[in-house]
Protein backbone atom coordinates (compact mmCIF):
# COMPACT_ATOMS: atom_id res chain seq x y z
CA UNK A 1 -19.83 324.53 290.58
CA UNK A 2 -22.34 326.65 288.21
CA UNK A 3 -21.38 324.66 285.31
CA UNK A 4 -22.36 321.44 286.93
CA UNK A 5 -25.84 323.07 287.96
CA UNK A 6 -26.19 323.25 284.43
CA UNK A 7 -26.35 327.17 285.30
CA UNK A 8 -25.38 328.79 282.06
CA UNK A 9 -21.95 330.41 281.37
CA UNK A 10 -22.96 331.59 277.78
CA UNK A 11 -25.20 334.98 278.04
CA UNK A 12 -26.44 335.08 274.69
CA UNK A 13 -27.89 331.29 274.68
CA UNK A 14 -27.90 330.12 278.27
CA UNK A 15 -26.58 326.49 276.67
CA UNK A 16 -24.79 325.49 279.66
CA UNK A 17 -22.52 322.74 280.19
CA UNK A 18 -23.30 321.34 276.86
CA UNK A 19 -19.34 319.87 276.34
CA UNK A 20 -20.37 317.60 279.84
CA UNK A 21 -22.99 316.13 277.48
CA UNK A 22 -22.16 314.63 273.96
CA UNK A 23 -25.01 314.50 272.03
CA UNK A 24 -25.59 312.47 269.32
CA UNK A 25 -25.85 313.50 266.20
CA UNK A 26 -29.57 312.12 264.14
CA UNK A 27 -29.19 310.72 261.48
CA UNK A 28 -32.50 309.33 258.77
CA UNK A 29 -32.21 305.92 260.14
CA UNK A 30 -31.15 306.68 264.04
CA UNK A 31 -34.58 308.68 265.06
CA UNK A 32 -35.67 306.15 267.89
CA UNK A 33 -32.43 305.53 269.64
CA UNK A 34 -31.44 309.37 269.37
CA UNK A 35 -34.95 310.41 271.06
CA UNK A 36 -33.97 308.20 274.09
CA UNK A 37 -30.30 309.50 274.44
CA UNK A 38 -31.68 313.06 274.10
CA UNK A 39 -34.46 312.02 275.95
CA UNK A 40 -32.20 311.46 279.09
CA UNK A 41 -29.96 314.55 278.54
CA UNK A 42 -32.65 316.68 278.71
CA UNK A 43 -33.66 314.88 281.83
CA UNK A 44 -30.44 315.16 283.23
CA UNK A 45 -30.30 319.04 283.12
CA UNK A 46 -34.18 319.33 284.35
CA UNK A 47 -34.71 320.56 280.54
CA UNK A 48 -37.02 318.26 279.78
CA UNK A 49 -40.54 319.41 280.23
CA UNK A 50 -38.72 322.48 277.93
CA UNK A 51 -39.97 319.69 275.25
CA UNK A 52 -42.99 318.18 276.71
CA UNK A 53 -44.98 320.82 278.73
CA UNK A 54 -47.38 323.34 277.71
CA UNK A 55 -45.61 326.31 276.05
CA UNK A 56 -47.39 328.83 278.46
CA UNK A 57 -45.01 327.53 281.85
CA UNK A 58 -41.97 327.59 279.82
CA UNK A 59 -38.93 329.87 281.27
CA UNK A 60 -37.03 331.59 278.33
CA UNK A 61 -33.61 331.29 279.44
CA UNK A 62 -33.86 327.39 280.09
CA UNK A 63 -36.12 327.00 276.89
CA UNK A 64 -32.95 328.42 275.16
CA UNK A 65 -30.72 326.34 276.56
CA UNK A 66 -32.46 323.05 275.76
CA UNK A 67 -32.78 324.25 272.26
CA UNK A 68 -29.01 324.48 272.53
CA UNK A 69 -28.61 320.47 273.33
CA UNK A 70 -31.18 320.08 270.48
CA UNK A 71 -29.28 321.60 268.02
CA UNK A 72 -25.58 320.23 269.23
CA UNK A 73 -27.32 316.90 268.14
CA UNK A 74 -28.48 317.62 264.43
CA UNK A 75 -26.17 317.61 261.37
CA UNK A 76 -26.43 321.03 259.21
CA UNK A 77 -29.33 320.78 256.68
CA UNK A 78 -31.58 319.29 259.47
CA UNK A 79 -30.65 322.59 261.56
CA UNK A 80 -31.91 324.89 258.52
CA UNK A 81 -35.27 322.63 258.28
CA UNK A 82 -36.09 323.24 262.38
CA UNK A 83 -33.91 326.97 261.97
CA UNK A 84 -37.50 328.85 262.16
CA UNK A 85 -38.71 327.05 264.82
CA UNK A 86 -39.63 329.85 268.24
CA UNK A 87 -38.73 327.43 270.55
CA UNK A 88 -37.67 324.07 271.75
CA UNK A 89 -40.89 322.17 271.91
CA UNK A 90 -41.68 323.08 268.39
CA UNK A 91 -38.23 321.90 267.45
CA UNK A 92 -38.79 318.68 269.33
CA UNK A 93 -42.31 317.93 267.30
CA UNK A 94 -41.16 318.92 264.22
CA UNK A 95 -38.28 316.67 264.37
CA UNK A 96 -40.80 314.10 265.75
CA UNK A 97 -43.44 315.05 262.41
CA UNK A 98 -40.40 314.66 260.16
CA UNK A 99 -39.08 311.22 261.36
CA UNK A 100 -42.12 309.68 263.07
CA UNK A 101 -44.92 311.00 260.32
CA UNK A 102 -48.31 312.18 261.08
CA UNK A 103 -50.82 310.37 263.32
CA UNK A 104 -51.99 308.15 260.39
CA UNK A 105 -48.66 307.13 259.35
CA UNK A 106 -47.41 306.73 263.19
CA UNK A 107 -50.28 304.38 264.34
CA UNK A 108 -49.67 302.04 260.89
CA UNK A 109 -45.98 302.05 261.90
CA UNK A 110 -47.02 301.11 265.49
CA UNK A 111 -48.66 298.27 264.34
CA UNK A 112 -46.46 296.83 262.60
CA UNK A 113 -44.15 296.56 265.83
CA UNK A 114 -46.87 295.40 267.71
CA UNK A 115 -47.77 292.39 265.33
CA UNK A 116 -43.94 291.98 265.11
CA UNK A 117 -43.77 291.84 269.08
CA UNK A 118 -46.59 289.54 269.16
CA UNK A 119 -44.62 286.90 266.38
CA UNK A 120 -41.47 287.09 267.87
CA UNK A 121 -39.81 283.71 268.45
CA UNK A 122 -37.00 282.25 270.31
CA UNK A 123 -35.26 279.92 267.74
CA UNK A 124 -33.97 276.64 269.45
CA UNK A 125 -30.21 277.78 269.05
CA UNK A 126 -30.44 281.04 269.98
CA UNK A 127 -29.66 282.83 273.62
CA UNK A 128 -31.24 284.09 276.04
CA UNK A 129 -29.38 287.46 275.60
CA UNK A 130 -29.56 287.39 271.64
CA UNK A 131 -33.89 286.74 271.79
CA UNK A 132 -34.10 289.61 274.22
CA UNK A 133 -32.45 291.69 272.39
CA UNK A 134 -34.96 291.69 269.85
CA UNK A 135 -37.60 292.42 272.39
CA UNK A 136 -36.04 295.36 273.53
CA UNK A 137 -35.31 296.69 270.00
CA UNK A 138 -39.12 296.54 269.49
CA UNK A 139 -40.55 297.96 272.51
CA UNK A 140 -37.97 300.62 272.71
CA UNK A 141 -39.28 301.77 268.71
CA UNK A 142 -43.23 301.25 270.53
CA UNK A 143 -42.25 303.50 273.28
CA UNK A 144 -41.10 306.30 270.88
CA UNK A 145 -44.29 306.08 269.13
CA UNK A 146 -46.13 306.82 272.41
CA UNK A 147 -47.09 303.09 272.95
CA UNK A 148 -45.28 301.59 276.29
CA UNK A 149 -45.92 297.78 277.33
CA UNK A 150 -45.61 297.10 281.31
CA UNK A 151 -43.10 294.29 283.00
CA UNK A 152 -45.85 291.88 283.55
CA UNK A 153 -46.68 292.27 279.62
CA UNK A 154 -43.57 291.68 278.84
CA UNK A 155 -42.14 289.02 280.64
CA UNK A 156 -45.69 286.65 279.95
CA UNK A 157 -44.68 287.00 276.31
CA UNK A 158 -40.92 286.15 277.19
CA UNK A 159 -41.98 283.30 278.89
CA UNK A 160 -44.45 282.00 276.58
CA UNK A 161 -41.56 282.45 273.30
CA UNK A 162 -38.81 280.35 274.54
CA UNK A 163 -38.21 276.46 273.25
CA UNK A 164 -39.07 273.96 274.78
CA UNK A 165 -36.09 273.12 276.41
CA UNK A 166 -37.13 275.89 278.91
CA UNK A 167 -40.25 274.63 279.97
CA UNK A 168 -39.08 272.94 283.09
CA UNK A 169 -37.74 277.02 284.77
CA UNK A 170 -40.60 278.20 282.65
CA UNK A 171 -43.25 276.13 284.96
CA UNK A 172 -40.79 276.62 287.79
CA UNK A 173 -41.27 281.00 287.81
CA UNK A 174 -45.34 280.58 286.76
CA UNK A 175 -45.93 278.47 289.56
CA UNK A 176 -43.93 279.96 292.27
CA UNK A 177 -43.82 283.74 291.12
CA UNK A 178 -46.17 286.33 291.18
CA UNK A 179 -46.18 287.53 287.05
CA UNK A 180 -47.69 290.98 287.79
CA UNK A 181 -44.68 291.99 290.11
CA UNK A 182 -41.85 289.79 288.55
CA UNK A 183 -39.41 292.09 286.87
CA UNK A 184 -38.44 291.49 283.00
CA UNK A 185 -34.89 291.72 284.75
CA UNK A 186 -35.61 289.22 287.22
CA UNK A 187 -37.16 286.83 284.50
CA UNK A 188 -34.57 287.36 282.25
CA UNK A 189 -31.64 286.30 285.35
CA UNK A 190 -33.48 283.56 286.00
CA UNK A 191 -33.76 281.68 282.55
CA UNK A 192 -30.16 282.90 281.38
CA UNK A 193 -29.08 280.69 285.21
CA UNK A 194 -31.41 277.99 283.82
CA UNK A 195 -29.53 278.44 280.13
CA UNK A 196 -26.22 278.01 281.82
CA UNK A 197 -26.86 275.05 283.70
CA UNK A 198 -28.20 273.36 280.41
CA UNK A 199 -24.70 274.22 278.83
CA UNK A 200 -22.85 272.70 281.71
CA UNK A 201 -24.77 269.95 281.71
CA UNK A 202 -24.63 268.81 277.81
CA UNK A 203 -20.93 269.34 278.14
CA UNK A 204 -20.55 266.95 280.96
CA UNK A 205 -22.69 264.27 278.74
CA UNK A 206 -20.41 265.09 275.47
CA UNK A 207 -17.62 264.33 277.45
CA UNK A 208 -18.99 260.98 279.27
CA UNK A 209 -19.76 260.18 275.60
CA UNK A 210 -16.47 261.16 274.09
CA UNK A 211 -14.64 258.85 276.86
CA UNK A 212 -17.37 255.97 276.11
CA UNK A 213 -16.13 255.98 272.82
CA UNK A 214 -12.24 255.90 273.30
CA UNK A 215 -12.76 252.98 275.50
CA UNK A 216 -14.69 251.41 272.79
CA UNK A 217 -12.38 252.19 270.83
CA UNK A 218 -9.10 250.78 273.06
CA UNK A 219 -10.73 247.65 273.43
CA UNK A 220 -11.82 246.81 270.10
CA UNK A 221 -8.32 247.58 269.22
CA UNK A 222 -6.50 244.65 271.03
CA UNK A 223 -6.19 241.06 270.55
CA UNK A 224 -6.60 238.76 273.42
CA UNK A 225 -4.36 235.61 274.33
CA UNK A 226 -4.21 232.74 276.86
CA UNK A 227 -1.17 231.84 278.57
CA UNK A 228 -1.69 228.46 279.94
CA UNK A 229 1.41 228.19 281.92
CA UNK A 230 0.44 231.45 283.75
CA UNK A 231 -3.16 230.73 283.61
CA UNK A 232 -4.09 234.54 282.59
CA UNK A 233 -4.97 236.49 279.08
CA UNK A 234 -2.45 238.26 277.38
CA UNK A 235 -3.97 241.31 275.42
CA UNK A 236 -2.05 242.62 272.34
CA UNK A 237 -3.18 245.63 269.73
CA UNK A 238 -4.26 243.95 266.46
């Protein structure tokens, strides 16, 4: 049961049960999604603060042993660029420095996804899933630059970028929900229900129309007759 402590079974590095955890390997366009994944290793194994705390608290043996998960996740010639590195925080920032920038460069980058954020858009044919997608691309690049928006930032803007063929759930949530404790979650269940319903709907009226139009269609196609003997019209197709 040691190795699913994470108690090391490797004396000289203390790595642990690093082959439990498959890191990914960073790459020069990857940085932001590769600092969460690591992010929640580290986590995992109570390593994190190894990264994050003041170097003074820091225990050798686990320092050691999140360096280990560090490294498992960088290709060769980024190893040699962090190899002189004396422990794991230091290799942490200066893979941070070398993929984030400095401060000045950071903040310009932030931003830019900020004013991006702010822009963003729902397009009139595009889903609920696809628009917050983009969202979550954005805010998940913010939060790596050390910039983190709350729910009840998050789901105003939602609800304030979506057509207007949303306005009637739209009014429904601002009116009868409480925007400081609604959930982006909860928003985001509650207009994808909405977006569903509008789906079933139009496809009931395309198909009301379609049969409107065959019976248009039937009748304008037939010929009609009087029978005067049987007193009735006799229809026949032109």
């Amino acid at each position: 049961m040691g190795k699913e402590d994470g108690e090391s079974s490797n004396n000289d590095m203390g790595i642990g049960s690093t082959h439990y955890f498959q890191c990914p390997l960073l790459t020069t366009t990857n940085y932001t999604i590769w600092l969460i994944r690591m992010k929640i290793i580290l986590q995992a194994n109570g390593l994190r603060k190894m990264v994050e705390s003041d170097r003074s608290t820091a225990d050798e043996k686990r320092d050691k042993t999140a360096i280990g998960y560090l490294f498992q996740g960088l290709p060769k010639d980024m190893i040699l660029q962090v190899a002189s590195c004396t422990n794991a925080k230091e290799v942490w920032d200066t893979l941070k420095t070398r993929n984030v920038g400095v401060d000045r460069v950071q903040k310009a980058k932030l931003q830019t996804l900020k004013s991006e954020f702010e822009m963003l858009q729902m397009e009139e044919d595009e889903t609920i899933d696809s628009f917050t997608a983009k969202m979550t691309s954005l805010t998940s690049q913010m939060t790596s630059l050390g910039s983190t928006l709350d729910d009840a930032t998050r789901v105003r803007h939602l609800l304030n970028s979506v057509p207007e063929r949303f306005i009637q759930i739209v009014a429904s949530i601002e009116q009868y929900s409480d925007l400081d404790k609604l959930t982006l979650d909860e928003a985001i269940g509650r207009l994808k229900t909405f977006e569903e319903r509008i789906k079933i709907k139009q496809g009931k009226i395309f198909d009301h129309q379609d049969k409107l139009l065959f019976t248009r269609h039937d009748n304008n196609g037939q010929r009609h007759s009087y029978d005067k003997k049987k007193k009735r019209k006799i229809c026949s197709t032109k």
